[in-house]
C-alpha atoms as a PDB file:
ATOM      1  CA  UNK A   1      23.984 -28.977  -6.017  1.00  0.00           C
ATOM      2  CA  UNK A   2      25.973 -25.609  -5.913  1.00  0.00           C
ATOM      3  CA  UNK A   3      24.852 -23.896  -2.255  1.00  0.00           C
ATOM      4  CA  UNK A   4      24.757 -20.224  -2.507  1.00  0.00           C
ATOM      5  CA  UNK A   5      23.956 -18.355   0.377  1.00  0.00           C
ATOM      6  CA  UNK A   6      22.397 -15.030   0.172  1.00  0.00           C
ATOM      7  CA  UNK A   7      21.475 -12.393   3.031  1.00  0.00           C
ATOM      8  CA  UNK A   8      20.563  -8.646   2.025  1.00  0.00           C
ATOM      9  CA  UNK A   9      21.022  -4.939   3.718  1.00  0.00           C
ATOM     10  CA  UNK A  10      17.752  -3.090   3.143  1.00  0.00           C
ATOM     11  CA  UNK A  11      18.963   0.706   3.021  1.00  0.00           C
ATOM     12  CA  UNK A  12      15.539   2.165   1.788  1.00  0.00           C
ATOM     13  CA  UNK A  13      12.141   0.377   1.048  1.00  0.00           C
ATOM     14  CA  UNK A  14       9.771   3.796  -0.321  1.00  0.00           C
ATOM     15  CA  UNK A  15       7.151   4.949  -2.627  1.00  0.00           C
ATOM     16  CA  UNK A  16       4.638   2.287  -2.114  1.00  0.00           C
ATOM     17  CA  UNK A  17       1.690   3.094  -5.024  1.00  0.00           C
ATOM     18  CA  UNK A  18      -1.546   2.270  -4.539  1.00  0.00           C
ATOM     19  CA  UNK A  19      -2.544   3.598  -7.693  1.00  0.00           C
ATOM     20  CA  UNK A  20      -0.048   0.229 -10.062  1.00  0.00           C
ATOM     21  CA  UNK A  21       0.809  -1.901  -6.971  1.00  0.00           C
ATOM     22  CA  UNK A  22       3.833  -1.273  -6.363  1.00  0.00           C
ATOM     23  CA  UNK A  23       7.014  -0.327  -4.452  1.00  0.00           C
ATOM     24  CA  UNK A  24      10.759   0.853  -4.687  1.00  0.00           C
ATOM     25  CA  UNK A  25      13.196  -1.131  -2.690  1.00  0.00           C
ATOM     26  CA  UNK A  26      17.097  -0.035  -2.378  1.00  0.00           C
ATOM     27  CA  UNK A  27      19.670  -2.981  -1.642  1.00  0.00           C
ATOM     28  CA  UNK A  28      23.043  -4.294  -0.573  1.00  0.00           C
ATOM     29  CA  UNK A  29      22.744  -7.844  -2.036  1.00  0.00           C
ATOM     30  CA  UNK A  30      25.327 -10.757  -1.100  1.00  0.00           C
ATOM     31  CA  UNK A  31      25.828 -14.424  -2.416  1.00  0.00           C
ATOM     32  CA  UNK A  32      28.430 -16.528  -1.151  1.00  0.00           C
ATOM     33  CA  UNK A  33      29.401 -20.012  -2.697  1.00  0.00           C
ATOM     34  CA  UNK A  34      32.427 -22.029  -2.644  1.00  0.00           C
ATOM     35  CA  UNK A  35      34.076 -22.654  -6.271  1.00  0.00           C
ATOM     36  CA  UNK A  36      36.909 -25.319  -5.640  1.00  0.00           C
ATOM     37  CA  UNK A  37      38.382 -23.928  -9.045  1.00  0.00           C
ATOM     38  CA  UNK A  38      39.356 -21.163  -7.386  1.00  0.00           C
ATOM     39  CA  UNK A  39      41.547 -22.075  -4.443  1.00  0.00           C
ATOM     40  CA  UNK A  40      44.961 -21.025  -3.772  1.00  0.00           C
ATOM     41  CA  UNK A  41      47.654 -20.901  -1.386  1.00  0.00           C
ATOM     42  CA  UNK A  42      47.637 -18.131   0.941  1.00  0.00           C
ATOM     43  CA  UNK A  43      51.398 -18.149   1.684  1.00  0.00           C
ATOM     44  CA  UNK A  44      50.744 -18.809   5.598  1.00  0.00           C
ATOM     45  CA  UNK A  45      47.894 -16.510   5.904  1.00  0.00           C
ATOM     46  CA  UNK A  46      49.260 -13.835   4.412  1.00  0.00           C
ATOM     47  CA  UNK A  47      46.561 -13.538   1.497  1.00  0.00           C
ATOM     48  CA  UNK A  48      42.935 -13.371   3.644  1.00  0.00           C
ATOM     49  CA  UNK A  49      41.402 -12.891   0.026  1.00  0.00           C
ATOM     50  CA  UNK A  50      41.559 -11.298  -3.863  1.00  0.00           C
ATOM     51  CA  UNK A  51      39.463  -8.647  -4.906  1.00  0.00           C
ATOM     52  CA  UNK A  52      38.135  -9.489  -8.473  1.00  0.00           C
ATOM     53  CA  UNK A  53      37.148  -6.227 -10.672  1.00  0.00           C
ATOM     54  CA  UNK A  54      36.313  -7.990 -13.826  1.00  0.00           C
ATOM     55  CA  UNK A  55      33.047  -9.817 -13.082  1.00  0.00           C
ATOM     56  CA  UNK A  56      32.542 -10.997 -16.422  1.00  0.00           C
ATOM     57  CA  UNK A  57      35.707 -13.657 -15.998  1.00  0.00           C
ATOM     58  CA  UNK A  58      33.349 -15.666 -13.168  1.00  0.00           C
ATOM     59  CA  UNK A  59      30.775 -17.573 -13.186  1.00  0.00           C
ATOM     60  CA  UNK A  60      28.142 -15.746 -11.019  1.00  0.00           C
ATOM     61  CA  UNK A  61      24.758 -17.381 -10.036  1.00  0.00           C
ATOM     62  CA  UNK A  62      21.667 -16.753 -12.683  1.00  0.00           C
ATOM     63  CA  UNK A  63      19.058 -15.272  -9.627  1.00  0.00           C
ATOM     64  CA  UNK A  64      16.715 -12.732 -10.626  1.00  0.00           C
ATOM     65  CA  UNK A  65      13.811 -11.097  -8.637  1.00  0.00           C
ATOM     66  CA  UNK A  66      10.646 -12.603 -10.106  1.00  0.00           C
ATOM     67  CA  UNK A  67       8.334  -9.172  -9.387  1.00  0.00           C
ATOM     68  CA  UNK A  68      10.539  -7.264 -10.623  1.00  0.00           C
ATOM     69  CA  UNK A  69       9.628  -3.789 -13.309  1.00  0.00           C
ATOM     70  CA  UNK A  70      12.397  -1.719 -13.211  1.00  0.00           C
ATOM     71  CA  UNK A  71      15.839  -1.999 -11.498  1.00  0.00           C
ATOM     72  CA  UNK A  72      19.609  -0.674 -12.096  1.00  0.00           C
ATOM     73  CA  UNK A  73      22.673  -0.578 -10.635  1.00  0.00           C
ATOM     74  CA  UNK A  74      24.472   2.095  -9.125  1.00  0.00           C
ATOM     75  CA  UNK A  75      27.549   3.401 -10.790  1.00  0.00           C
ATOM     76  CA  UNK A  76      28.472   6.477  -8.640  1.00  0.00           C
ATOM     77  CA  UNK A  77      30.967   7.451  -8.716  1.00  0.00           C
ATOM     78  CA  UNK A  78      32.686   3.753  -9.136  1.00  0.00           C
ATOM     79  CA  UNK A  79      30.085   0.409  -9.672  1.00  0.00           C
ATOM     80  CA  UNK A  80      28.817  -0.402  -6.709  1.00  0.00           C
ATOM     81  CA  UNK A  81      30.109  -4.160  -6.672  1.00  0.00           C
ATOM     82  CA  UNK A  82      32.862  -6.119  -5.384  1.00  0.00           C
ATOM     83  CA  UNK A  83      33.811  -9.569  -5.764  1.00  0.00           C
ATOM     84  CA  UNK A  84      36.292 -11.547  -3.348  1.00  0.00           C
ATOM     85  CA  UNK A  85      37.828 -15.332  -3.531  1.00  0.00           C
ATOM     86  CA  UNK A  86      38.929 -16.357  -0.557  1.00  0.00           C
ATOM     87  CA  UNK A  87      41.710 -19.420  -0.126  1.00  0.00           C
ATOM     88  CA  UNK A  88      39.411 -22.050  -0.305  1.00  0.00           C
ATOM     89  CA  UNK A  89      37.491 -21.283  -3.420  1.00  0.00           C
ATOM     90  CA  UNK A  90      35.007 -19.079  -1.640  1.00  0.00           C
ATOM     91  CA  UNK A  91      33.483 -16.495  -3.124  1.00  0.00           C
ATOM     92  CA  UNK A  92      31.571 -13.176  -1.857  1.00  0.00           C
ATOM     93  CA  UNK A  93      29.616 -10.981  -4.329  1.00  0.00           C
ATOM     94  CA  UNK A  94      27.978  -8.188  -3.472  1.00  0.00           C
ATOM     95  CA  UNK A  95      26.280  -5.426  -5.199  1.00  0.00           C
ATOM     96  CA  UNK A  96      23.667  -2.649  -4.756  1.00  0.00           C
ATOM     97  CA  UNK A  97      20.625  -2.483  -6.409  1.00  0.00           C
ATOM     98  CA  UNK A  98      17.326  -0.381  -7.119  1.00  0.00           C
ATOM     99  CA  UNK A  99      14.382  -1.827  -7.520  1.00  0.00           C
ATOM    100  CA  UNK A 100      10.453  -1.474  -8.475  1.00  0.00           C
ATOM    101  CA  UNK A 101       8.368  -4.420  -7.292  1.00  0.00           C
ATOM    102  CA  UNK A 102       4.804  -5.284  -8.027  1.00  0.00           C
ATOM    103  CA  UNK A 103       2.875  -5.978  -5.300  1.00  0.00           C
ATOM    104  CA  UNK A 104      -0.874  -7.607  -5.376  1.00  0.00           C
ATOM    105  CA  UNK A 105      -3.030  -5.106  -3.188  1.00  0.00           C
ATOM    106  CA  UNK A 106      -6.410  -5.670  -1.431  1.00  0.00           C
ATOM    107  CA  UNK A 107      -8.223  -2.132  -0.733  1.00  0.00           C
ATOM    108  CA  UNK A 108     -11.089  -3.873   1.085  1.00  0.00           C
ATOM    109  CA  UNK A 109     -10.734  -2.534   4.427  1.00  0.00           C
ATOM    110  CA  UNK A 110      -8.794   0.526   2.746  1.00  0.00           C
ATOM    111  CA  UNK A 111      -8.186   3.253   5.047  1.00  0.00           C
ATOM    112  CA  UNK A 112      -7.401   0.105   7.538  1.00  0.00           C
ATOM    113  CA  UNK A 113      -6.226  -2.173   5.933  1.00  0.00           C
ATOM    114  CA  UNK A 114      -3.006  -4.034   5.883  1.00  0.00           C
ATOM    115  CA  UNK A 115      -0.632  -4.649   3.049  1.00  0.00           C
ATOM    116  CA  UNK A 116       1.866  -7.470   2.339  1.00  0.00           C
ATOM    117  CA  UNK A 117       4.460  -6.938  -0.238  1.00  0.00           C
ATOM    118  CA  UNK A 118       7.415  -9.468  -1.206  1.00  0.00           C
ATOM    119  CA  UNK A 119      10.828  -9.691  -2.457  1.00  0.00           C
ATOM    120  CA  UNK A 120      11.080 -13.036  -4.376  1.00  0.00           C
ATOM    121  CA  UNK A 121      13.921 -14.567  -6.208  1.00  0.00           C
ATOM    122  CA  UNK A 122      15.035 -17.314  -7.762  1.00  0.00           C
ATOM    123  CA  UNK A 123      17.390 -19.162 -10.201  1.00  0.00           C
ATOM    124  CA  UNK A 124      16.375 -18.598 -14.388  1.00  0.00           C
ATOM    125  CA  UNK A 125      18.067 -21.680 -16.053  1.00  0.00           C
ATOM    126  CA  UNK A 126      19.417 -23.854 -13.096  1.00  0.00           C
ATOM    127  CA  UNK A 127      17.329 -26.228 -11.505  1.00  0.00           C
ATOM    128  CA  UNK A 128      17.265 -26.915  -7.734  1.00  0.00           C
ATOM    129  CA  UNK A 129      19.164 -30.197  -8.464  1.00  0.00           C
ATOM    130  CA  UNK A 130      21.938 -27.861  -9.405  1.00  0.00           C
ATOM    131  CA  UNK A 131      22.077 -25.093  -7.865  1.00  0.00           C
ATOM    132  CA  UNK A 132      20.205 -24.507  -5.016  1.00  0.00           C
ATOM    133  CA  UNK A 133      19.746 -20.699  -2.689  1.00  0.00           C
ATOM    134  CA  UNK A 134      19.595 -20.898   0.987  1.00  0.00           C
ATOM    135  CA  UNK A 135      18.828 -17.874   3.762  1.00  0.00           C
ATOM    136  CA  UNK A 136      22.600 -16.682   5.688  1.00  0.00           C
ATOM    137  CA  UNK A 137      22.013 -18.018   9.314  1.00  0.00           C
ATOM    138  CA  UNK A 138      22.178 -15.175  10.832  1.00  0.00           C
ATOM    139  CA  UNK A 139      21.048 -12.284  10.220  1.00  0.00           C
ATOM    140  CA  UNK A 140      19.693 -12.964   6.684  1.00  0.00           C
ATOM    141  CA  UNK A 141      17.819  -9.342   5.896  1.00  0.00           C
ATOM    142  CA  UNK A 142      18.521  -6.305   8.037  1.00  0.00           C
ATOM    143  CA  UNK A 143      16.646  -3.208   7.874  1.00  0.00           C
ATOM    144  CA  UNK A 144      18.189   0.311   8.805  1.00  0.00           C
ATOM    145  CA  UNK A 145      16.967   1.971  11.385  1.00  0.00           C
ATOM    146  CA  UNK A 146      16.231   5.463   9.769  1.00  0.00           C
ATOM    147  CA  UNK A 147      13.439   3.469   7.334  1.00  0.00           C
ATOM    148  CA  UNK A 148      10.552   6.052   7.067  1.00  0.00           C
ATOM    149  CA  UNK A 149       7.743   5.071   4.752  1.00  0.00           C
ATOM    150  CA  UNK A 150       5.121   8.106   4.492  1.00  0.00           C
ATOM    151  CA  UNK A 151       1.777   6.596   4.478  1.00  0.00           C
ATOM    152  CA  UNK A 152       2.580   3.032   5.831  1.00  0.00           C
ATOM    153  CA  UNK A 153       4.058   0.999   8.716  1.00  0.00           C
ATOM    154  CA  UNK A 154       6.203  -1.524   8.561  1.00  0.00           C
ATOM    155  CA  UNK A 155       5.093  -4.159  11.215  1.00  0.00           C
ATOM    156  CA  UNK A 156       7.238  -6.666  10.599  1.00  0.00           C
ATOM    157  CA  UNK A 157       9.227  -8.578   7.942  1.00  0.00           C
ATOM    158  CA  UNK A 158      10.392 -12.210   7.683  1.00  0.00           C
ATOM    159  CA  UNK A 159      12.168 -14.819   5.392  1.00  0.00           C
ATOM    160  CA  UNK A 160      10.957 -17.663   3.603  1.00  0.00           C
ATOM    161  CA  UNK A 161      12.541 -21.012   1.573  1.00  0.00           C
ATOM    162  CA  UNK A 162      10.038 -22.703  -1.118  1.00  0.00           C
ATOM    163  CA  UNK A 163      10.560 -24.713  -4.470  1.00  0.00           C
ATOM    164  CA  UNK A 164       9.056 -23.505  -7.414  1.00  0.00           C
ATOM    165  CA  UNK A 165       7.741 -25.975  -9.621  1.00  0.00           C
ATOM    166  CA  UNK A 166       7.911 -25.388 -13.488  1.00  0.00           C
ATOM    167  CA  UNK A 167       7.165 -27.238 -16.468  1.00  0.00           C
ATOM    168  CA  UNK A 168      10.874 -27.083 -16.485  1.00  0.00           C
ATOM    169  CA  UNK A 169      11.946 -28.442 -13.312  1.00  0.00           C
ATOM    170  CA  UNK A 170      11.472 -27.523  -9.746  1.00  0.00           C
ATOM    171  CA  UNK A 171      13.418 -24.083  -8.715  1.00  0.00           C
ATOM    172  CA  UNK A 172      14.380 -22.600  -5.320  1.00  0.00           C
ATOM    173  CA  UNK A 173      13.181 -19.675  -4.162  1.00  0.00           C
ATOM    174  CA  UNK A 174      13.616 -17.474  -1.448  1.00  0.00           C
ATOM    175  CA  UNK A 175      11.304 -14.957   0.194  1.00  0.00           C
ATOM    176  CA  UNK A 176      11.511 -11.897   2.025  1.00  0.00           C
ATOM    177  CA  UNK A 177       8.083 -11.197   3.204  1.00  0.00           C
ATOM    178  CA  UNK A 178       7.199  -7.358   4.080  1.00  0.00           C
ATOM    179  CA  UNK A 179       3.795  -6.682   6.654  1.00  0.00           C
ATOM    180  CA  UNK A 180       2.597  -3.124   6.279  1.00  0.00           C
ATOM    181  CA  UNK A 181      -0.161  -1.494   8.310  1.00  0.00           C
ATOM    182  CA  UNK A 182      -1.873   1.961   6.521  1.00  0.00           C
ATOM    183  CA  UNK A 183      -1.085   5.119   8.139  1.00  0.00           C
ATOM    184  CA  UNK A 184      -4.828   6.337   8.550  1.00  0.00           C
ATOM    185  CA  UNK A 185      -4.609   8.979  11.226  1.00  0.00           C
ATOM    186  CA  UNK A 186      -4.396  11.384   7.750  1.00  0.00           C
ATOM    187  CA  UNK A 187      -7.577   9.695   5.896  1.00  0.00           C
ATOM    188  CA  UNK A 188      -9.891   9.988   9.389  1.00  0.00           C
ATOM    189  CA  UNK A 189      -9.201  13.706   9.852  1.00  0.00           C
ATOM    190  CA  UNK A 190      -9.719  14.505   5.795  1.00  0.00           C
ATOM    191  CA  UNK A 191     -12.453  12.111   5.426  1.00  0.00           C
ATOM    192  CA  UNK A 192     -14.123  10.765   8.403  1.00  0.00           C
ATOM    193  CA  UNK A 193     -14.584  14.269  10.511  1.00  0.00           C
ATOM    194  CA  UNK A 194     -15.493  16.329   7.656  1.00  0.00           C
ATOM    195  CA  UNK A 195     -18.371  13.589   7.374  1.00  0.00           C
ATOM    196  CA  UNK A 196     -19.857  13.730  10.821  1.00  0.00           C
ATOM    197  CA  UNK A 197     -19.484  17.588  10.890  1.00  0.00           C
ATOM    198  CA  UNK A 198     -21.357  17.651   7.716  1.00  0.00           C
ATOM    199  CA  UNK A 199     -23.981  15.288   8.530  1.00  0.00           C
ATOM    200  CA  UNK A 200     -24.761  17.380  12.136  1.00  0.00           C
ATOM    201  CA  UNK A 201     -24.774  20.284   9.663  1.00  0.00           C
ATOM    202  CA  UNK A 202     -27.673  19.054   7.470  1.00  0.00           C
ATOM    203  CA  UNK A 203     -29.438  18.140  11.215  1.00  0.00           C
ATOM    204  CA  UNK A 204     -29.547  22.318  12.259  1.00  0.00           C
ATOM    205  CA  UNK A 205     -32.574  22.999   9.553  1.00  0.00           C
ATOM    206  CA  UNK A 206     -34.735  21.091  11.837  1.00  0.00           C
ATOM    207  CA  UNK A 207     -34.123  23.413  14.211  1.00  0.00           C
ATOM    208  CA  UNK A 208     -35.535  26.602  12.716  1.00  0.00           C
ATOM    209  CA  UNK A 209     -38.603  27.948  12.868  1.00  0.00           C
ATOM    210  CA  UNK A 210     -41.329  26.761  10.818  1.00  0.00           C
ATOM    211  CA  UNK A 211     -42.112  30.298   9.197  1.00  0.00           C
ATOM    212  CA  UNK A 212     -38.029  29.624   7.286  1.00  0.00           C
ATOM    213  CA  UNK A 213     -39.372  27.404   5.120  1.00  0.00           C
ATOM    214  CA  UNK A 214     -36.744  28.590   2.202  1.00  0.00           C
ATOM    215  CA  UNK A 215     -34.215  28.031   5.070  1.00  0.00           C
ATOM    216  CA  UNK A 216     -35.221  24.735   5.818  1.00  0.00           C
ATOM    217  CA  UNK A 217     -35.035  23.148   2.476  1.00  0.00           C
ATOM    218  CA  UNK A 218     -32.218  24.982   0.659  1.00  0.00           C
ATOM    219  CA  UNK A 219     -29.643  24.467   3.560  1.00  0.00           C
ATOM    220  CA  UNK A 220     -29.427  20.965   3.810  1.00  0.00           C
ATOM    221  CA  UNK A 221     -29.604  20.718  -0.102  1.00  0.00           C
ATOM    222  CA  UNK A 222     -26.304  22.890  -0.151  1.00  0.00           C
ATOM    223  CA  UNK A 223     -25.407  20.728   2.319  1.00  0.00           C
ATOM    224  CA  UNK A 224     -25.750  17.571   0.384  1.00  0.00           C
ATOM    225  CA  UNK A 225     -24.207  19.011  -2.731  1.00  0.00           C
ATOM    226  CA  UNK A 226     -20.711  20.232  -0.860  1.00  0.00           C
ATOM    227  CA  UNK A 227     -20.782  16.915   0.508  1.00  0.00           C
ATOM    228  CA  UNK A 228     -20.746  14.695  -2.884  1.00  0.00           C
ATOM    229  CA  UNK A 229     -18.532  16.794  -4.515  1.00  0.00           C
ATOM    230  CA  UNK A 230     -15.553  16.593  -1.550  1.00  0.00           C
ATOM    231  CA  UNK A 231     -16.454  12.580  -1.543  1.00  0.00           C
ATOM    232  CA  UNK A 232     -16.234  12.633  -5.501  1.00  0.00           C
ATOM    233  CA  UNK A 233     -12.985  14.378  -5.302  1.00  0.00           C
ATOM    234  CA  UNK A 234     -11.721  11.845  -2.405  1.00  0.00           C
ATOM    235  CA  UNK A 235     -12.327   9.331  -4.745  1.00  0.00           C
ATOM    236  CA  UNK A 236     -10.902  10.604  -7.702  1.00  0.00           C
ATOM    237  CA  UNK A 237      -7.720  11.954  -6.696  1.00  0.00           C
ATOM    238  CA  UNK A 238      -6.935   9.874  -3.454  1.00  0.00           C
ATOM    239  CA  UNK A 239      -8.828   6.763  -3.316  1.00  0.00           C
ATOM    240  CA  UNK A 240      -7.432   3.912  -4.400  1.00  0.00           C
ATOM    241  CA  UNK A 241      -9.191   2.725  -8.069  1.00  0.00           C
ATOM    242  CA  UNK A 242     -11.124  -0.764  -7.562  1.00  0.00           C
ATOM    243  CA  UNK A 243     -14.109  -2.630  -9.136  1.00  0.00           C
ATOM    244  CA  UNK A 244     -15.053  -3.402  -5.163  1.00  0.00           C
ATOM    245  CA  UNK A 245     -16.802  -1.508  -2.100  1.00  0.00           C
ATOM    246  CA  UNK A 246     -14.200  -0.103   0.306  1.00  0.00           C
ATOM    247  CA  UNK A 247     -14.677   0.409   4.303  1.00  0.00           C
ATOM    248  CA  UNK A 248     -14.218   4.086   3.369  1.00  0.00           C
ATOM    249  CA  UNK A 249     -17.173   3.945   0.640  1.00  0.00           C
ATOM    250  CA  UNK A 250     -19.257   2.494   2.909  1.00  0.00           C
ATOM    251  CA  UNK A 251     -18.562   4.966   5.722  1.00  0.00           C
ATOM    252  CA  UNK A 252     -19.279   8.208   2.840  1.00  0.00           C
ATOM    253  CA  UNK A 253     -22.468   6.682   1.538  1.00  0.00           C
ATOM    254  CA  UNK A 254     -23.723   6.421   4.997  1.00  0.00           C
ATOM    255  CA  UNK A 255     -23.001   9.758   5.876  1.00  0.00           C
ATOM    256  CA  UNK A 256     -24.834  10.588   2.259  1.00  0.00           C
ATOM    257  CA  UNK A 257     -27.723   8.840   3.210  1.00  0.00           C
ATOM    258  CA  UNK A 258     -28.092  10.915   6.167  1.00  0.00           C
ATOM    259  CA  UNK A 259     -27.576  13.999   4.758  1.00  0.00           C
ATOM    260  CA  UNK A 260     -30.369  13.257   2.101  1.00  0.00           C
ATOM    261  CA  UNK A 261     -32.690  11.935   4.386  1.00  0.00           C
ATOM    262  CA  UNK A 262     -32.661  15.463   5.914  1.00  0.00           C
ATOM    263  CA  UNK A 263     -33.665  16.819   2.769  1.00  0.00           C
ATOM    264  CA  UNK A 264     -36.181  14.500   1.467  1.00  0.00           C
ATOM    265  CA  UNK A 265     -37.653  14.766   5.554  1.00  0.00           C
ATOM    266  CA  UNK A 266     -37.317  18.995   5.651  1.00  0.00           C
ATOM    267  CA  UNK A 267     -39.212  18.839   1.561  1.00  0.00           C
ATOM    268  CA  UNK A 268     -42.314  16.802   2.836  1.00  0.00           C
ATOM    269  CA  UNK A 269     -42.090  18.799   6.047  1.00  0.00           C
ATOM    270  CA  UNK A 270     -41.972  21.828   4.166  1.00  0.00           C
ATOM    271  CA  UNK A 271     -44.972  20.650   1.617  1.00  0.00           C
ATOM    272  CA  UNK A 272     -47.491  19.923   4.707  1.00  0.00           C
ATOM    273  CA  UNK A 273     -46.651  22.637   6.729  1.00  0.00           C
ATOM    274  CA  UNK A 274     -47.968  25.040   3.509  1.00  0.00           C
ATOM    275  CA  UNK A 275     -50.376  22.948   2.997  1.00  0.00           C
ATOM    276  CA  UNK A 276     -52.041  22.632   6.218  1.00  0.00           C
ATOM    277  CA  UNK A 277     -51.706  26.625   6.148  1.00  0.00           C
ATOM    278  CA  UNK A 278     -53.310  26.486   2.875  1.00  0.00           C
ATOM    279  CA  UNK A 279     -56.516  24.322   3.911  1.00  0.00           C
ATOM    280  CA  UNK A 280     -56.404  26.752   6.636  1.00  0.00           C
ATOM    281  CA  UNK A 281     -57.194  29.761   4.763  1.00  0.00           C
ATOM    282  CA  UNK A 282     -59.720  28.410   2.411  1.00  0.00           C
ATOM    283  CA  UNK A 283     -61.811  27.943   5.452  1.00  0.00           C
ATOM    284  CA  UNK A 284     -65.063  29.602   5.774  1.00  0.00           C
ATOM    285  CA  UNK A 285     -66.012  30.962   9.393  1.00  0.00           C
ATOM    286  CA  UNK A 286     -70.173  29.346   9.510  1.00  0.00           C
ATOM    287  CA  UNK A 287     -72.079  32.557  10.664  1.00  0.00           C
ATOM    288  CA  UNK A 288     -74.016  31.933  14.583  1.00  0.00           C
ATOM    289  CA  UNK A 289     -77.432  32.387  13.377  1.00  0.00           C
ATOM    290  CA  UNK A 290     -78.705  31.655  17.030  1.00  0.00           C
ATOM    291  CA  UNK A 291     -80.534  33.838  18.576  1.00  0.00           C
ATOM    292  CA  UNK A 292     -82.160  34.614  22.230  1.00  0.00           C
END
């Protein structure tokens, strides 16, 4: 089979959505394979190579990136390609690339949870008898340093080989594998302190005096009701969407639970307190009748 060799330069990796599973990846990507068509003499080492500005005259490998949505090349202010055929019928092409990638979430342990995202590609027509894709030794993905990804980490990343088996024939693959770890330092001082200060709020009714009965209920109700709409609004306009129970759902209906056992506790209170006043009244003092 045809070995082509392929490394990438990741120059941004951004705008990972929660909300369609995705993210945007920017690219230097490089294949190298030898084409014994192509060999000529280099009059004593004179010629190290040719640069090749029609692409269309070569025959250039069929890989595409199997989770791929969206992607385009950049044409600014010249394409962003180049081509070069070396003496001995090797060839370098590399381009740069945009891409959107899906990416299969799991929100479980969402604001701590840990995301793994992929970059997978693969040959469309050629079988791995023919033409078969294989990491650069060295070095085969590099990052740049100034990566900054707002609401994630990136722990780690890694490379992968495996054969992808189709009713077609058995393809090879390659893999780069991305580990990201949730920023949550933002989530636990919107969502998880609000929560504890408001559920040692709806605690201070028990505190006042018996004769504030109106106090005592209506506080912890308010309470309760500024609560459910910031957790409602959470959810709606921040919270990732899913059919399942998230670490951060359980954590807010805790913290509701709470907060309306005050009320429910401070309403019964309330209801004996007046009526054990109310029994108290209707008592009638029994006259002393005794006498010396």
């Amino acid at each position: 089979p045809t070995i082509v060799r392929t490394n990438m330069y990741i120059r941004s990796l951004y705008d990972i959505c929660d909300t369609d599973m995705s993210f945007k990846v920017q690219i230097t990507f490089r294949l190298q394979w030898v084409d014994k068509r192509l060999t000529f003499d280099d009059l004593g080492g004179q010629i190290r190579f040719l640069n090749v500005y029609d692409v269309s005259r070569l025959w250039i490998p069929d890989i595409f990136f199997v989770h791929e949505r969206e992607g385009h090349f950049h044409e600014v202010i010249r394409p962003n390609s180049l081509v070069r055929i070396y003496p001995d019928g090797s060839i370098l092409y590399s381009v740069r690339l945009s891409l959107k990638l899906s990416c299969p979430m799991n929100f479980r342990k969402y604001p701590f949870d840990k995301q793994q995202c992929e970059i997978r590609m693969e040959s469309y027509g050629h079988s791995a008898e023919s033409l078969a894709f294989l990491w650069k030794e060295v070095d085969p993905v590099q990052v740049t340093r100034s990566l900054y990804i707002p609401e994630y980490r990136l722990e780690r990343f890694r490379t992968e080989y495996a054969a992808e088996a189709m009713s077609t024939g058995n393809y090879s693959c390659l893999k780069v594998i991305f580990d990201f770890q949730r920023e949550s330092s933002n989530t636990i001082v919107r969502v998880y302190i609000p929560c504890i200060m408001m559920v040692i709020l709806s605690w201070v009714p028990l505190w006042l005096n018996n004769k504030s009965s109106f106090m005592r209920v209506i506080v912890p109700f308010l309470i309760l009701m500024v609560f459910a709409n910031a957790i409602s609004q959470f959810n709606h306009n921040e919270a990732p969407k899913t059919s399942y129970t998230k670490a951060v759902d359980v954590w807010t209906g805790i913290c509701l639970t709470y907060a309306f056992a005050v009320v429910v506790y401070v309403t019964i209170l309330d209801y004996l307190i007046r009526h054990g006043d109310s029994d108290g009244q209707n008592e009638t003092p029994t006259p002393d009748v005794g006498g010396k």
